[in-house]
C-alpha atoms as a PDB file:
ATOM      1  CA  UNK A   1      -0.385   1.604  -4.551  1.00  0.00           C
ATOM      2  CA  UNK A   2      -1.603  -1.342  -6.355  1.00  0.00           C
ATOM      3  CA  UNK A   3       0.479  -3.804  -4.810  1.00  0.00           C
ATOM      4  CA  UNK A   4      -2.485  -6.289  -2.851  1.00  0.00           C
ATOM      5  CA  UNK A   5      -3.527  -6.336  -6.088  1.00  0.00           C
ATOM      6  CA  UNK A   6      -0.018  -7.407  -8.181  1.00  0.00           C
ATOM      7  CA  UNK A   7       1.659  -9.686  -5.834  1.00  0.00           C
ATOM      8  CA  UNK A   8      -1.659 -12.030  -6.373  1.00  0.00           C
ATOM      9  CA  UNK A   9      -2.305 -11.710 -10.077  1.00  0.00           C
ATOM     10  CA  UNK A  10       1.898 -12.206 -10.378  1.00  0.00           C
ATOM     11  CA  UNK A  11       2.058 -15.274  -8.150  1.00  0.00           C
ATOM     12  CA  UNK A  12      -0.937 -17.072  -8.865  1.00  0.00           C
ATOM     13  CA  UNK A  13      -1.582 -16.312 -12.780  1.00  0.00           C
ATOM     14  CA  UNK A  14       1.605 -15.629 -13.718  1.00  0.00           C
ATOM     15  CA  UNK A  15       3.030 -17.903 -11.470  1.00  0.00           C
ATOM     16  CA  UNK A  16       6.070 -15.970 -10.195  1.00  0.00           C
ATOM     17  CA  UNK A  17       7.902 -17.066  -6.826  1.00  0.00           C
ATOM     18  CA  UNK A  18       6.411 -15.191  -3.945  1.00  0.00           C
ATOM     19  CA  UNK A  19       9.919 -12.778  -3.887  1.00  0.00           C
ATOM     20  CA  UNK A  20      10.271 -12.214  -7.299  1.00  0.00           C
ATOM     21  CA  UNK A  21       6.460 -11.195  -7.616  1.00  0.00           C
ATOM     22  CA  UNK A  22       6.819  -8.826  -4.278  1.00  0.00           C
ATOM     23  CA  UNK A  23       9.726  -7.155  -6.096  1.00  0.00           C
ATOM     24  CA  UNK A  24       8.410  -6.664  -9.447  1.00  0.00           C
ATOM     25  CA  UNK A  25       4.693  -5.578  -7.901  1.00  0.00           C
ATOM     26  CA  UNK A  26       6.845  -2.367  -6.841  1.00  0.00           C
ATOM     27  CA  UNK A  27       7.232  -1.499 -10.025  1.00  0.00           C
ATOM     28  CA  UNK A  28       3.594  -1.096 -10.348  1.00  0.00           C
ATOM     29  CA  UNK A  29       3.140   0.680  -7.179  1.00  0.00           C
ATOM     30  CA  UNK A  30       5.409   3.158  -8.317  1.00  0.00           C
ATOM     31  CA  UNK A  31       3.986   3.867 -11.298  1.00  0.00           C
ATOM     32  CA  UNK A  32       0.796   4.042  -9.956  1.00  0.00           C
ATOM     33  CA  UNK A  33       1.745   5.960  -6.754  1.00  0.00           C
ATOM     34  CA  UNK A  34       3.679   8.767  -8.957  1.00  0.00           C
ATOM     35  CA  UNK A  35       1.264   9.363 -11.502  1.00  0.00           C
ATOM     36  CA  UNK A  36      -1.585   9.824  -8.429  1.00  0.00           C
ATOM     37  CA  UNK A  37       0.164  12.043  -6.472  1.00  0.00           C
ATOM     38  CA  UNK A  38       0.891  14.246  -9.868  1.00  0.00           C
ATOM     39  CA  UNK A  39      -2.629  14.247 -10.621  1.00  0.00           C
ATOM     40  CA  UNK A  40      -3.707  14.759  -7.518  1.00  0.00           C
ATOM     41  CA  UNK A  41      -1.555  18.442  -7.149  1.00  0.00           C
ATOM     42  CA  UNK A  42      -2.673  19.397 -10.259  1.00  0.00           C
ATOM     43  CA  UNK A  43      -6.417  19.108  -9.017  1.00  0.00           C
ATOM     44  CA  UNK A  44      -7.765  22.298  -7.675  1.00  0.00           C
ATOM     45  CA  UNK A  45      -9.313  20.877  -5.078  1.00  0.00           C
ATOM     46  CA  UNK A  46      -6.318  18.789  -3.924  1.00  0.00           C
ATOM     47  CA  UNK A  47      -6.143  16.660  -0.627  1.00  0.00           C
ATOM     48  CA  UNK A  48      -2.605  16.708  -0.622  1.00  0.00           C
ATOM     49  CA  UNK A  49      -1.035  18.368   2.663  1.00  0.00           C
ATOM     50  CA  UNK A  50       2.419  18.180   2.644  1.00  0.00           C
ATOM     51  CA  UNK A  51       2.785  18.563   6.064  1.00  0.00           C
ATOM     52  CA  UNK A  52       1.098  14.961   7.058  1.00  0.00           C
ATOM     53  CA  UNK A  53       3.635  13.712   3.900  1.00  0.00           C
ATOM     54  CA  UNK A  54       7.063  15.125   4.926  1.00  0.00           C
ATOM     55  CA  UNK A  55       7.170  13.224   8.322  1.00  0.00           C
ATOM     56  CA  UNK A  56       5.573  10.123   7.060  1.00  0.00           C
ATOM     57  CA  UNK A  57       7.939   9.998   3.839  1.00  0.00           C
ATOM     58  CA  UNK A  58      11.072  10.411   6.791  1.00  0.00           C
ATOM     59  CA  UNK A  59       9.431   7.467   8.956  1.00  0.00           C
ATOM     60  CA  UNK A  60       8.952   5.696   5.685  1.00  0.00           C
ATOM     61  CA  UNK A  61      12.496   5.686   4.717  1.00  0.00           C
ATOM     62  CA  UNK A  62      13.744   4.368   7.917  1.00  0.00           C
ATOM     63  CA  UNK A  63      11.391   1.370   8.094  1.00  0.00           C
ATOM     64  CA  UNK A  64      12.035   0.475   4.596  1.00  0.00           C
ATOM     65  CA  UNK A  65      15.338  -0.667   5.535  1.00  0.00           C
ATOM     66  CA  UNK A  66      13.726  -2.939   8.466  1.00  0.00           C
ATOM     67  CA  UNK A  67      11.103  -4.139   5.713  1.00  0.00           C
ATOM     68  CA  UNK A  68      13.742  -5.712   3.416  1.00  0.00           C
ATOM     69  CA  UNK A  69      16.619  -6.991   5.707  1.00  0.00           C
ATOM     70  CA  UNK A  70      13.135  -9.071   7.853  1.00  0.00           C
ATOM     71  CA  UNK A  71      12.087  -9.945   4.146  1.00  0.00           C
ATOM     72  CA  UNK A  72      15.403 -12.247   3.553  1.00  0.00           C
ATOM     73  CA  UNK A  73      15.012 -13.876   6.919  1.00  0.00           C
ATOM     74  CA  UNK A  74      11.246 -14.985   6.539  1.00  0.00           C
ATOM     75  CA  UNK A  75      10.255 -18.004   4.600  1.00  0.00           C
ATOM     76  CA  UNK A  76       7.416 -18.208   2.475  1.00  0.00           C
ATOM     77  CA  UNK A  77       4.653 -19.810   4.930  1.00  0.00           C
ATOM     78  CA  UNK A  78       5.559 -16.614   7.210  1.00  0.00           C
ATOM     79  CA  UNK A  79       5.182 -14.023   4.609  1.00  0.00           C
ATOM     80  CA  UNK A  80       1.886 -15.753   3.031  1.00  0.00           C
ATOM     81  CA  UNK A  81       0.372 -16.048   6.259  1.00  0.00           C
ATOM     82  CA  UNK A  82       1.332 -12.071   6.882  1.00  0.00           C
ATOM     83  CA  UNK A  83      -0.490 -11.925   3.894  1.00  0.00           C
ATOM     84  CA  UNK A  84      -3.486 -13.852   5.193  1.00  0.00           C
ATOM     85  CA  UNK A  85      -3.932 -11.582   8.135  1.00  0.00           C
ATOM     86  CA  UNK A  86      -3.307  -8.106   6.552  1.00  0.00           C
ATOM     87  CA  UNK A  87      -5.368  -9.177   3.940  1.00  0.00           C
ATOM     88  CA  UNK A  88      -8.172  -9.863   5.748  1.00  0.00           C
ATOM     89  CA  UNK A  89      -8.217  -7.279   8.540  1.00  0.00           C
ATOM     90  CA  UNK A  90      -8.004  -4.747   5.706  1.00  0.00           C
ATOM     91  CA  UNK A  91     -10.811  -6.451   3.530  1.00  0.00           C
ATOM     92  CA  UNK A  92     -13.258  -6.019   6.638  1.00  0.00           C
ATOM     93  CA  UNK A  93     -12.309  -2.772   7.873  1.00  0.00           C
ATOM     94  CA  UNK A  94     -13.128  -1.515   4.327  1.00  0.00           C
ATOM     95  CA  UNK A  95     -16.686  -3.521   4.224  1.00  0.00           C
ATOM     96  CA  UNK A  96     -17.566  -2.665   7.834  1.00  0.00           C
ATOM     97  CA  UNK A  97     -16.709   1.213   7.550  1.00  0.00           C
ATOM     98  CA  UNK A  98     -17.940   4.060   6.050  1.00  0.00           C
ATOM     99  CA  UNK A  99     -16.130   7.029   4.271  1.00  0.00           C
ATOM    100  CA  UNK A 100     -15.286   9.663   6.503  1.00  0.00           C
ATOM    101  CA  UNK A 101     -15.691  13.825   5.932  1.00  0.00           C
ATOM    102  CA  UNK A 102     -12.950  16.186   5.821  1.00  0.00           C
ATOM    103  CA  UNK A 103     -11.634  19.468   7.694  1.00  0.00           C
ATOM    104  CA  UNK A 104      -8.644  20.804   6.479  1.00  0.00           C
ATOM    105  CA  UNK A 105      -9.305  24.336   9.210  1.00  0.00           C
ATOM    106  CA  UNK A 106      -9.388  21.748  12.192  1.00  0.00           C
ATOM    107  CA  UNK A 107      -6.276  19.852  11.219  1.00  0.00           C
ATOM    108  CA  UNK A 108      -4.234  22.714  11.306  1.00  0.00           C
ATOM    109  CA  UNK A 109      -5.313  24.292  14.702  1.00  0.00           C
ATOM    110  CA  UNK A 110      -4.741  21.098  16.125  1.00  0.00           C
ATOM    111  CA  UNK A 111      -1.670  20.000  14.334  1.00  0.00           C
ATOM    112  CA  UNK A 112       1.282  19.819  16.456  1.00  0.00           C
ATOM    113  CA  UNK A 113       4.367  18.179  17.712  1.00  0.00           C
ATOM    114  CA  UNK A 114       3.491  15.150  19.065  1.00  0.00           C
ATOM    115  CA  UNK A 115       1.017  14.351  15.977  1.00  0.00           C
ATOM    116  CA  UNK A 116       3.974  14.799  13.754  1.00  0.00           C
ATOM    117  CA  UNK A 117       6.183  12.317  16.074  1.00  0.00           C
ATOM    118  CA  UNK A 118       2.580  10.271  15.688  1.00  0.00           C
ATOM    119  CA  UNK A 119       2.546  10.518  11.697  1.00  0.00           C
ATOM    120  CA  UNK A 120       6.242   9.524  11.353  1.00  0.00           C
ATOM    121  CA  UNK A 121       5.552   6.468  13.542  1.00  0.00           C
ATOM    122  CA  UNK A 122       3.062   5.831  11.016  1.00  0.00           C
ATOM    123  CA  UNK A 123       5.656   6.024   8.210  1.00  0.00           C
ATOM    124  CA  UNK A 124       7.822   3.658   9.991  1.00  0.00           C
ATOM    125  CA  UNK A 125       4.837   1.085   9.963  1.00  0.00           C
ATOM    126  CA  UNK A 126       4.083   1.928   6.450  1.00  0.00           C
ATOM    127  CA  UNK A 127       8.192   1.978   4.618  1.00  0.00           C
ATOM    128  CA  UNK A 128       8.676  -1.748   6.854  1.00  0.00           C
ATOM    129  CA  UNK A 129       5.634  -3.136   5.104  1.00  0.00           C
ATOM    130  CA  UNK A 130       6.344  -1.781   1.588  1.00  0.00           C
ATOM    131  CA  UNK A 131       9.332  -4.320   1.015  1.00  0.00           C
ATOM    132  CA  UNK A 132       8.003  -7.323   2.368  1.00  0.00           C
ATOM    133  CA  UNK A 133       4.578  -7.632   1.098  1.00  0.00           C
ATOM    134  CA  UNK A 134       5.687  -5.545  -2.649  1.00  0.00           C
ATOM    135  CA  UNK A 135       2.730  -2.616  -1.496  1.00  0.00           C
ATOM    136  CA  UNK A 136       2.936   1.452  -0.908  1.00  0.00           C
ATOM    137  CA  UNK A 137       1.893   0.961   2.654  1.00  0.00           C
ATOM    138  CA  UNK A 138      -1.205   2.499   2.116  1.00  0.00           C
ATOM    139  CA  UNK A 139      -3.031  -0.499   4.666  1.00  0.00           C
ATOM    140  CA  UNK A 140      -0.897   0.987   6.952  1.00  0.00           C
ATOM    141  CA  UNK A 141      -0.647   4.737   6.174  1.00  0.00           C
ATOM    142  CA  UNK A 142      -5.004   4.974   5.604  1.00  0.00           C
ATOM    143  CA  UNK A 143      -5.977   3.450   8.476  1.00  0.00           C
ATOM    144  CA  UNK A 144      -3.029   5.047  10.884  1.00  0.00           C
ATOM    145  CA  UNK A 145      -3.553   8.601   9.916  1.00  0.00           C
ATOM    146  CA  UNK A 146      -7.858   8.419   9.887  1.00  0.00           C
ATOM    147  CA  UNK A 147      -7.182   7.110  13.520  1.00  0.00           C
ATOM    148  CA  UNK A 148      -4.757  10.092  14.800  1.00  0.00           C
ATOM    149  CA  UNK A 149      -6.212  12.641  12.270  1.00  0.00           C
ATOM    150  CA  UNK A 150      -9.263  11.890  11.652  1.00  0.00           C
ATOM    151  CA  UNK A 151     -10.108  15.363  10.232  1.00  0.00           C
ATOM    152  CA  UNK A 152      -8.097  14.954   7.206  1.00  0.00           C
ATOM    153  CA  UNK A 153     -10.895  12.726   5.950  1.00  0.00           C
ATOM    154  CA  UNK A 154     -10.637   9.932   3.548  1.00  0.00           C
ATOM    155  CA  UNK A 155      -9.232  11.598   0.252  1.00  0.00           C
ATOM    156  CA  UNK A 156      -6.849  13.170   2.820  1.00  0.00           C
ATOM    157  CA  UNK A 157      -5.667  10.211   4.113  1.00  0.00           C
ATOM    158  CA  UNK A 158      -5.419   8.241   0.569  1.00  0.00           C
ATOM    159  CA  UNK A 159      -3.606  11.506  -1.376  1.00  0.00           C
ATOM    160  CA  UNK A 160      -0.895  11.299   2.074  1.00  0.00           C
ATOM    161  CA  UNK A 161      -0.885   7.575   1.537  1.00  0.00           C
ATOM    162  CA  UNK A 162       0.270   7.577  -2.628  1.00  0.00           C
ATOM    163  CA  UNK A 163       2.610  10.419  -1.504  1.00  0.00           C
ATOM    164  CA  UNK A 164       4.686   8.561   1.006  1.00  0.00           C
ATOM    165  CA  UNK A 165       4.507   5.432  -1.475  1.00  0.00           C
ATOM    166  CA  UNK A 166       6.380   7.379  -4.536  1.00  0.00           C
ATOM    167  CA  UNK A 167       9.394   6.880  -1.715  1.00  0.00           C
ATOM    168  CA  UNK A 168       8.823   3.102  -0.359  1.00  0.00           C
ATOM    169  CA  UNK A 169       8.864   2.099  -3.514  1.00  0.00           C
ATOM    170  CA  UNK A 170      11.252   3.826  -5.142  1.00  0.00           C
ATOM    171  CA  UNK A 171      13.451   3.021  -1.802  1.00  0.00           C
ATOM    172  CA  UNK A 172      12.362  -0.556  -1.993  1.00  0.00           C
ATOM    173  CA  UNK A 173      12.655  -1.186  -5.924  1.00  0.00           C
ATOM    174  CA  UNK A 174      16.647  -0.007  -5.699  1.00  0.00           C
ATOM    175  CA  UNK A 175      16.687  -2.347  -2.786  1.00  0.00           C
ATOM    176  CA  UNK A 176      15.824  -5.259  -4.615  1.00  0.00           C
ATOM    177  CA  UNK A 177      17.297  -4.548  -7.917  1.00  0.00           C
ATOM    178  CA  UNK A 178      20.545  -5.207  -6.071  1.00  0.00           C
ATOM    179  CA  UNK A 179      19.638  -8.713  -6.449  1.00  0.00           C
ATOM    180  CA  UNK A 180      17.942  -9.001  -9.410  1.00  0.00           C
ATOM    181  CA  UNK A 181      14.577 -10.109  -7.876  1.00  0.00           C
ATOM    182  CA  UNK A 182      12.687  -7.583 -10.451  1.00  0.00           C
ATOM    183  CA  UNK A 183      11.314  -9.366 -13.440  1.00  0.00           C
ATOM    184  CA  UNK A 184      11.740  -6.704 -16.130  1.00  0.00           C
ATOM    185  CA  UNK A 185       9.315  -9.084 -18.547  1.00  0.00           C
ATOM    186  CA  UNK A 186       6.228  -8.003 -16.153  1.00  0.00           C
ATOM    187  CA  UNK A 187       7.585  -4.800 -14.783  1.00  0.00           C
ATOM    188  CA  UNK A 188       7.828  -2.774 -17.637  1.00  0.00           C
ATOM    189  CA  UNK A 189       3.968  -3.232 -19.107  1.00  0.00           C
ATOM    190  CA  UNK A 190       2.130  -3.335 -15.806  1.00  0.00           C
ATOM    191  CA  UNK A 191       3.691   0.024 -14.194  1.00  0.00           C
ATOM    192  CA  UNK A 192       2.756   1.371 -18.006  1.00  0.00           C
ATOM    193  CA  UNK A 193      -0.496   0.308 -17.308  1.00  0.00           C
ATOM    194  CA  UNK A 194      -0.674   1.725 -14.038  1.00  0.00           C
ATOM    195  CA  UNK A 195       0.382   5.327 -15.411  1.00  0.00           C
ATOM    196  CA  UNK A 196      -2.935   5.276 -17.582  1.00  0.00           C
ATOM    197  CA  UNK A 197      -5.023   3.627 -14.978  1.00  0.00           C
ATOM    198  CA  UNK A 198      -4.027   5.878 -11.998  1.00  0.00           C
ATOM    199  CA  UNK A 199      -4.393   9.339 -13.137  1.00  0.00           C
ATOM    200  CA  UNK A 200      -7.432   8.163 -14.112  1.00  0.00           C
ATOM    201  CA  UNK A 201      -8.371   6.931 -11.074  1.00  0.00           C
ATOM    202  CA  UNK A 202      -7.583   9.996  -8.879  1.00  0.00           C
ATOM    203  CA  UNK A 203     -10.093  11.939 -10.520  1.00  0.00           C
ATOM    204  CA  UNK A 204     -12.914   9.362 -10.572  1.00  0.00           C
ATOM    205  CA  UNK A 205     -12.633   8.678  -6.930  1.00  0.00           C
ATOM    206  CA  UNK A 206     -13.169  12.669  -6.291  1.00  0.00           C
ATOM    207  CA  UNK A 207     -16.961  11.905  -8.086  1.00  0.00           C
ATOM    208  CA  UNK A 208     -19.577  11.900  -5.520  1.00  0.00           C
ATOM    209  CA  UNK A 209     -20.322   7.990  -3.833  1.00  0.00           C
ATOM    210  CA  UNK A 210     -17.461   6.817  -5.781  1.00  0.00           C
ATOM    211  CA  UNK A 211     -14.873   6.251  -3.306  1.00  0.00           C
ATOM    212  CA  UNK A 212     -17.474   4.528  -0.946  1.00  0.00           C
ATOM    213  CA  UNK A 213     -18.779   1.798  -3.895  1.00  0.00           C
ATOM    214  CA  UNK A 214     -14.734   1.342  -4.576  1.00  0.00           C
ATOM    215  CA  UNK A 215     -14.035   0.911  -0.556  1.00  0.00           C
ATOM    216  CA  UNK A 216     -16.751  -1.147  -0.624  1.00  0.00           C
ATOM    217  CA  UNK A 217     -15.240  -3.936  -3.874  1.00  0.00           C
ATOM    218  CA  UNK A 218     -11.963  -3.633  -2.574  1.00  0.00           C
ATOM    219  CA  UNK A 219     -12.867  -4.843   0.834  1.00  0.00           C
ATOM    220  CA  UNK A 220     -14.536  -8.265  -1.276  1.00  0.00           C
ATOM    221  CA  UNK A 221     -12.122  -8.825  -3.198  1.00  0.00           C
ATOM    222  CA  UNK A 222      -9.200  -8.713  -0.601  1.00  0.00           C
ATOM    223  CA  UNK A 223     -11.075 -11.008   1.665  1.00  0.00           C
ATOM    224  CA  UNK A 224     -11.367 -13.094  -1.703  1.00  0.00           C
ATOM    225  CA  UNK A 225      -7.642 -12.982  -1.776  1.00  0.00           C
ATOM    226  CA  UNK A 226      -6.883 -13.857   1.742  1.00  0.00           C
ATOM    227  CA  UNK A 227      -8.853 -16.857   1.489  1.00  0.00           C
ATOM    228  CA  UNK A 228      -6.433 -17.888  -1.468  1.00  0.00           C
ATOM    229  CA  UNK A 229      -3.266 -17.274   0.263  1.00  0.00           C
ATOM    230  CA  UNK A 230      -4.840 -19.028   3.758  1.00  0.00           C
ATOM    231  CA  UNK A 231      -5.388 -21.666   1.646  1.00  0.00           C
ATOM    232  CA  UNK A 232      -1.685 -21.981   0.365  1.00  0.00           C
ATOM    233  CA  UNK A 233      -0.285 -21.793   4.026  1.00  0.00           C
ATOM    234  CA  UNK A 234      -2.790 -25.072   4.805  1.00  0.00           C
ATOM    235  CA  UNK A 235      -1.083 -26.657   1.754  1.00  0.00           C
ATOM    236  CA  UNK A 236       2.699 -25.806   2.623  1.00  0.00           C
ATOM    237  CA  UNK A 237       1.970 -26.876   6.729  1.00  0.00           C
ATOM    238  CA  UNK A 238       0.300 -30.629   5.704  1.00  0.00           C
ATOM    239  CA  UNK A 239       3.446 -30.761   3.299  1.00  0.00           C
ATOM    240  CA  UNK A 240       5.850 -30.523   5.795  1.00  0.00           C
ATOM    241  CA  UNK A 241       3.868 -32.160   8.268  1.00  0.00           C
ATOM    242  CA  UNK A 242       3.548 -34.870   5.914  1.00  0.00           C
ATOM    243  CA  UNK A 243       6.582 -34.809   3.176  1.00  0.00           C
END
């Protein structure tokens, strides 16, 4: 959804609080999630499968609740060094694995109750993360399905992915526009940006190699950004160790 990328750039160049630039970044995950998942129906080769999306997007709703009321409770050395660790695991899994093929005829022979309890789970995961770290929950919702489905492939697993983010963030945005956390000021232009940028994107990343070189900078530049935020937990520890 764009939001490892927003909650950086708004913190640290932009130099929002941590909370306001979580609740704002949803904004551009929105954006960016919606105009995806549009382009990607309209595609005729389309990795959508609404019935991976359906049980996720019910899981999703669920743990978005959990996501936001465990968001007011944690302070910012917790939630930075969440972060840390997400951003990291995620940064190497990307460098360290490859792309993986799809089957759309296996999935559905093998496709049945207890996967969908499975995928839901997954959702849970996925709608608790979205409102404390201002992302779609596509760390959670790539990784999770590619491990229980692992015939959907990776364009299946990134089209399910946007598709249960329209809803997190939608979910999580109304959430935090109770209390005016949102900054309108850097909403507004960077979910317009992320209209352009993300339609875009979903047909680039159906080129051949592409989504492997992408998987590939991603995973650098999130390791990049873990570093940063490790760094900024060291900082706020010595200053209360030593006020």
């Amino acid at each position: 959804g764009g939001g490892l990328f927003a909650v950086p750039l708004l913190h640290y160049v932009f130099r929002l609080p941590l909370r306001p630039a979580v609740a704002t970044s949803l904004c551009l995950v929105a954006a960016t999630a919606g105009s995806s998942t549009v382009s990607e129906l309209l595609r005729e080769d389309s990795a959508f499968l609404w019935d991976i999306v359906l049980p996720l997007i019910g899981g999703a709703l669920v743990g978005a609740q959990f996501g936001y009321m465990a968001s007011r409770r944690l302070d910012e050395i917790v939630v930075k060094s969440i972060f840390t660790v997400v951003l990291l695991l995620v940064g190497l899994r990307m460098l360290l694995t490859s792309g993986v093929s799809h089957d759309t005829a296996e999935f559905y022979s093998s496709y049945r109750r207890g996967r969908v309890a499975t995928v839901a789970g997954i959702g849970v995961l996925a709608g608790t993360a979205s409102p404390l770290l201002g992302i779609g929950g596509g760390l959670v919702v790539v990784p999770g399905l590619l491990l229980a489905l692992p015939e959907i492939g990776g364009l299946g697993a990134r089209a399910a992915s946007l598709g249960v983010a329209c809803v997190t963030s939608a979910r999580s945005i109304q959430l935090y526009a109770r209390e005016k956390a949102i900054e309108a000021r850097y909403a507004v232009p960077i979910a317009l940006g992320a209209v352009v940028g993300a339609s875009t994107g979903v047909h680039v990343v159906h080129l051949p190699g592409v989504s492997e070189i992408g998987q590939r900078v991603l995973g650098g530049i999130l390791i990049l950004t873990a570093a940063r935020f490790g760094s900024d937990v060291g900082k706020l520890r010595r200053q209360l160790t030593y006020p």
